[in-house]
N, C-alpha and C. Protein backbone atom coordinates (compact mmCIF):
# COMPACT_ATOMS: atom_id res chain seq x y z
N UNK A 1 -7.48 5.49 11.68
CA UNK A 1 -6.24 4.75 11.68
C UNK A 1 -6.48 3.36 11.10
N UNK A 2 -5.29 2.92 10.45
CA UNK A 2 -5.31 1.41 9.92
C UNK A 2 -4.01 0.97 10.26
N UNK A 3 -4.29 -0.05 10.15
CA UNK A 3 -3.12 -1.52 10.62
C UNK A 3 -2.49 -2.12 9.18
N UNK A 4 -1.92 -2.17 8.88
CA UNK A 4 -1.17 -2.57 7.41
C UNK A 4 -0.40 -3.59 7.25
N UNK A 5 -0.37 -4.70 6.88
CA UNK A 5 0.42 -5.71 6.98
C UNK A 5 0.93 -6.33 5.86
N UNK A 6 2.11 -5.92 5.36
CA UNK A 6 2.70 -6.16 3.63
C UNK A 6 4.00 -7.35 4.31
N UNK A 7 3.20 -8.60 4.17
CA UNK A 7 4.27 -9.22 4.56
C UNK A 7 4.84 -9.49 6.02
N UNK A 8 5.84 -9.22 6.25
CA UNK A 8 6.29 -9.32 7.70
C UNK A 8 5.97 -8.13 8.34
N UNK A 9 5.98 -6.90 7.39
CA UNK A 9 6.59 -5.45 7.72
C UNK A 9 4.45 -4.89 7.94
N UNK A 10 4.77 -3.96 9.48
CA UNK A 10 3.21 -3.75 9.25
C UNK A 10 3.44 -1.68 9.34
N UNK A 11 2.67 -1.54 8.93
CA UNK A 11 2.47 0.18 9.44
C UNK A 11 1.54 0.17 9.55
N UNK A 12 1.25 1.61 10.59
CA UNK A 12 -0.05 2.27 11.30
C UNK A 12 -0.14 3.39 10.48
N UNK A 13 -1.62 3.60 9.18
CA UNK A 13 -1.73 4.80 8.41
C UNK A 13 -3.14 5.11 9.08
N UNK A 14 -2.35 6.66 8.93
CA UNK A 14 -3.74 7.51 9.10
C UNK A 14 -4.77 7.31 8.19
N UNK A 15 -5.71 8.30 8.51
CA UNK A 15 -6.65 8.04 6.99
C UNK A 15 -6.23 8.54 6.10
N UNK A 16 -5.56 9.89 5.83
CA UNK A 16 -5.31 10.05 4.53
C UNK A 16 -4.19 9.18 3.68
N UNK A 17 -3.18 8.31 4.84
CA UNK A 17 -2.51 7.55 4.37
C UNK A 17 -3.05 6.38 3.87
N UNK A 18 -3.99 5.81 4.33
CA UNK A 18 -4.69 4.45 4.19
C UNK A 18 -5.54 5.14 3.02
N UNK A 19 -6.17 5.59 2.26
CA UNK A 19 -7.06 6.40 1.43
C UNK A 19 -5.91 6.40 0.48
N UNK A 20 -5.03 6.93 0.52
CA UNK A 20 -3.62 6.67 -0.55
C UNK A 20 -3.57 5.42 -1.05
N UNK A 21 -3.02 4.96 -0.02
CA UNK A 21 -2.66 3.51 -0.61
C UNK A 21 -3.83 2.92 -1.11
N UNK A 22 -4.94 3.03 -0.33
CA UNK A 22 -6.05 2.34 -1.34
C UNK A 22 -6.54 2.47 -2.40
N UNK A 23 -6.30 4.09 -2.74
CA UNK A 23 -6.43 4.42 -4.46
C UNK A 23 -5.58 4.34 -5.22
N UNK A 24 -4.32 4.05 -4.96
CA UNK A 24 -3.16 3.83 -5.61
C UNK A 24 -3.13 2.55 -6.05
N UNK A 25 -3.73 1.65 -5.18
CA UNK A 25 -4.14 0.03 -5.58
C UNK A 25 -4.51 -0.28 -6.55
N UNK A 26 -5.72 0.78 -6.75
CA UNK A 26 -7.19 0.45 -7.15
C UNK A 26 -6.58 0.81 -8.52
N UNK A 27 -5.99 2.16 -8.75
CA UNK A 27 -5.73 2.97 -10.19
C UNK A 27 -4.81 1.75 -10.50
N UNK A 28 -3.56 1.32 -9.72
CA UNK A 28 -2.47 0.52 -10.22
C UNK A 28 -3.51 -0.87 -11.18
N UNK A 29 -4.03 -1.28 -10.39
CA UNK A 29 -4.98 -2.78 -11.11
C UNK A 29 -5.67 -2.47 -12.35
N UNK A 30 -6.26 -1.30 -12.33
CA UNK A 30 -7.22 -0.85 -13.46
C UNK A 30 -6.16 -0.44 -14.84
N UNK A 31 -4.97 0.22 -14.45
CA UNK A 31 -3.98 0.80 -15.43
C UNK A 31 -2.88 0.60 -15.13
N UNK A 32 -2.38 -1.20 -15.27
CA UNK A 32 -0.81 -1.62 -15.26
C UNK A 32 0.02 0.02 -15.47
N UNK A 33 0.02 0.52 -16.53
CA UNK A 33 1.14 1.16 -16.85
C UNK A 33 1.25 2.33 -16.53
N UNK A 34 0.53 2.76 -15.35
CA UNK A 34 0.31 4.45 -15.22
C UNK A 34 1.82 4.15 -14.05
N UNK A 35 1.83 6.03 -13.85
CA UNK A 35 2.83 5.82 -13.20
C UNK A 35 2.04 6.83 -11.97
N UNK A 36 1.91 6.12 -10.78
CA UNK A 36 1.68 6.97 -9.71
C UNK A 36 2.36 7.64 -9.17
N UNK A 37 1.67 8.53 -8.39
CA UNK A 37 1.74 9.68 -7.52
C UNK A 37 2.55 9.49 -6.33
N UNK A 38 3.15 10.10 -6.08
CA UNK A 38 3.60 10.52 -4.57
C UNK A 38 2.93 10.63 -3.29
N UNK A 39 2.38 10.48 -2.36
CA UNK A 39 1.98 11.08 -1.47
C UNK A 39 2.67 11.31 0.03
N UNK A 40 2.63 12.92 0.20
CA UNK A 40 3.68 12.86 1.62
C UNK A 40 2.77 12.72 2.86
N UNK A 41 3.16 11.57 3.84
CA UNK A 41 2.47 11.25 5.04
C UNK A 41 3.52 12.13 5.93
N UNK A 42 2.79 12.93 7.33
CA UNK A 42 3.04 13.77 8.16
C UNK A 42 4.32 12.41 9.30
N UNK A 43 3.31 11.15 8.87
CA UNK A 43 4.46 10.12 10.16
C UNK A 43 5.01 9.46 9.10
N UNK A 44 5.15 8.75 7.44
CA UNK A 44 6.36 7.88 7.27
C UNK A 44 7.09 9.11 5.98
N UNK A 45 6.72 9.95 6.37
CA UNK A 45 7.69 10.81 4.99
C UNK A 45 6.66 10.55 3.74
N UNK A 46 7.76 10.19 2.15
CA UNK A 46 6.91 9.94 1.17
C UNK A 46 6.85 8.52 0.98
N UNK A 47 5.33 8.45 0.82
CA UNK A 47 4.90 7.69 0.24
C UNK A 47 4.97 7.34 -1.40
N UNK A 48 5.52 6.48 -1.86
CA UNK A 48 5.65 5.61 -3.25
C UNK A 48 5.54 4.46 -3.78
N UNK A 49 4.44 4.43 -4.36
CA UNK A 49 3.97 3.01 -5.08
C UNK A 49 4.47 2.73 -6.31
N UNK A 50 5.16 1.90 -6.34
CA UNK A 50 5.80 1.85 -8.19
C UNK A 50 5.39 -0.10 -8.67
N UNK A 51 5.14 0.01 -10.00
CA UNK A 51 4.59 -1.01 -10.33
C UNK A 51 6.07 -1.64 -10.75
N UNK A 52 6.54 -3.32 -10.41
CA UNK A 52 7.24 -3.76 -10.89
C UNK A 52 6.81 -5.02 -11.20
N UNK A 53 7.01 -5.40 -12.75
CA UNK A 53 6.29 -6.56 -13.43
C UNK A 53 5.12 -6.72 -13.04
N UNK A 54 4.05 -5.36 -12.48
CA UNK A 54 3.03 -5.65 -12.42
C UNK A 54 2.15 -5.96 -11.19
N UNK A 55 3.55 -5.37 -10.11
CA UNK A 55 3.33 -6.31 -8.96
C UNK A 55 3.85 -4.91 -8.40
N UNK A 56 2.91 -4.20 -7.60
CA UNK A 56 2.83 -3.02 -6.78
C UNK A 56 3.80 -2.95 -5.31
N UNK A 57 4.86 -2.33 -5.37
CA UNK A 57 5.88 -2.14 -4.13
C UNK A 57 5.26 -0.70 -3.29
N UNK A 58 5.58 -0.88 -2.04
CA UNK A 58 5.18 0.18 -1.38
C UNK A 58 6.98 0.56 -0.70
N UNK A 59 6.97 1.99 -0.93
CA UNK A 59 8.62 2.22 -0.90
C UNK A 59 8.24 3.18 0.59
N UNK A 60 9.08 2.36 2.04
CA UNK A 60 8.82 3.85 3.26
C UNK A 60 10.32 3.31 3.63
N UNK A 61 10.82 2.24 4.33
CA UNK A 61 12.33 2.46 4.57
C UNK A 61 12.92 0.89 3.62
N UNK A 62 12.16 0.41 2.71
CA UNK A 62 12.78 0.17 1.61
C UNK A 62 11.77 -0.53 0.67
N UNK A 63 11.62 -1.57 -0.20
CA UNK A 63 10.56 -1.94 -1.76
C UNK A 63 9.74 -3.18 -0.43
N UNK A 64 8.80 -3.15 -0.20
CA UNK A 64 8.00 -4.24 0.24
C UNK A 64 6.82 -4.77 -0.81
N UNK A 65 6.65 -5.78 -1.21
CA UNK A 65 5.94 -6.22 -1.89
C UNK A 65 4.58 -6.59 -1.50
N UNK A 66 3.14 -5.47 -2.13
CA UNK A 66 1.97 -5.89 -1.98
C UNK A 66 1.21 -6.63 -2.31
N UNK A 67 1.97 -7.74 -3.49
CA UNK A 67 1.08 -8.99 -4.01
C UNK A 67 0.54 -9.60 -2.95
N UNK A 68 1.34 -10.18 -2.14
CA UNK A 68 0.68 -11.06 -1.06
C UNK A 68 0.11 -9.94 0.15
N UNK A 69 0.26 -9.05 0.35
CA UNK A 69 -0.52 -8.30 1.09
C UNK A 69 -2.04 -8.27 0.98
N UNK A 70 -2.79 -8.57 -0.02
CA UNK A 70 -4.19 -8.45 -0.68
C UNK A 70 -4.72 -9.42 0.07
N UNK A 71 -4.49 -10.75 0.28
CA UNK A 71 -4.61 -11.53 1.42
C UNK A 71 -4.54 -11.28 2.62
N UNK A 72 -3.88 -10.64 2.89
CA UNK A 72 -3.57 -10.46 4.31
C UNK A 72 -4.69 -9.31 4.80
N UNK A 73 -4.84 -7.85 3.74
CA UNK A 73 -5.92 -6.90 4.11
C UNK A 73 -7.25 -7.93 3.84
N UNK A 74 -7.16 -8.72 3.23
CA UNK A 74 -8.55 -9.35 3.01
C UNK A 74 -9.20 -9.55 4.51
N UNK A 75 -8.04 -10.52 4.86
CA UNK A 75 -8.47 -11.62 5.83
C UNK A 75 -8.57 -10.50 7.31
N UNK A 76 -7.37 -9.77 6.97
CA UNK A 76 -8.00 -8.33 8.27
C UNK A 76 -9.66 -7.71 8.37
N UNK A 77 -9.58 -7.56 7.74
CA UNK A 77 -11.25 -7.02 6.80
C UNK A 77 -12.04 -7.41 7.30
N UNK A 78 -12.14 -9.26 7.38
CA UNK A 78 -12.90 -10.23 7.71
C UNK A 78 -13.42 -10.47 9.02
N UNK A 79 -11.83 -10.57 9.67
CA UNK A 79 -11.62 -10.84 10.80
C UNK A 79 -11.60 -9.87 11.66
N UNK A 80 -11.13 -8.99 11.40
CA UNK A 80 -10.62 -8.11 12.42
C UNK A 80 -9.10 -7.93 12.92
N UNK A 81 -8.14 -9.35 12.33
CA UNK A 81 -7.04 -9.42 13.27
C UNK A 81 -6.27 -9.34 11.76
């Protein structure tokens, strides 16, 4: 399990959910223009990452923005909290 914090908005992903989003990151940074994948989680439905201006949204009950999230998993990482 992981703790997710995009902003105000946090979710609890499983691993295969947290493993998603983290390769979806990773591909999004390496290849602005690809268009990712779908992935269906068993607890938030589908999962959708879409790149806008470059700047990765995570879509579960509406567009949350992961720019400033990268900070926030950082400092989780670090810390713990």
């Amino acid at each position: 399990m992981m703790q997710l914090t995009l902003g105000r908005q946090s979710f609890t992903l499983n691993d295969n959910d947290a493993l998603f989003v983290a390769e979806a990151i990773l591909l999004q940074r390496q290849h602005p223009d690809i268009v990712l994948p779908e992935h269906r989680s068993t607890k938030h439905g589908v999962i959708r990452l879409t790149s806008r201006q470059a700047t990765p949204h995570l879509f579960c009950a509406g567009p949350v923005s992961l720019s400033d999230a990268t900070a926030d998993i950082h400092h989780h990482l670090q810390t713990g909290r």
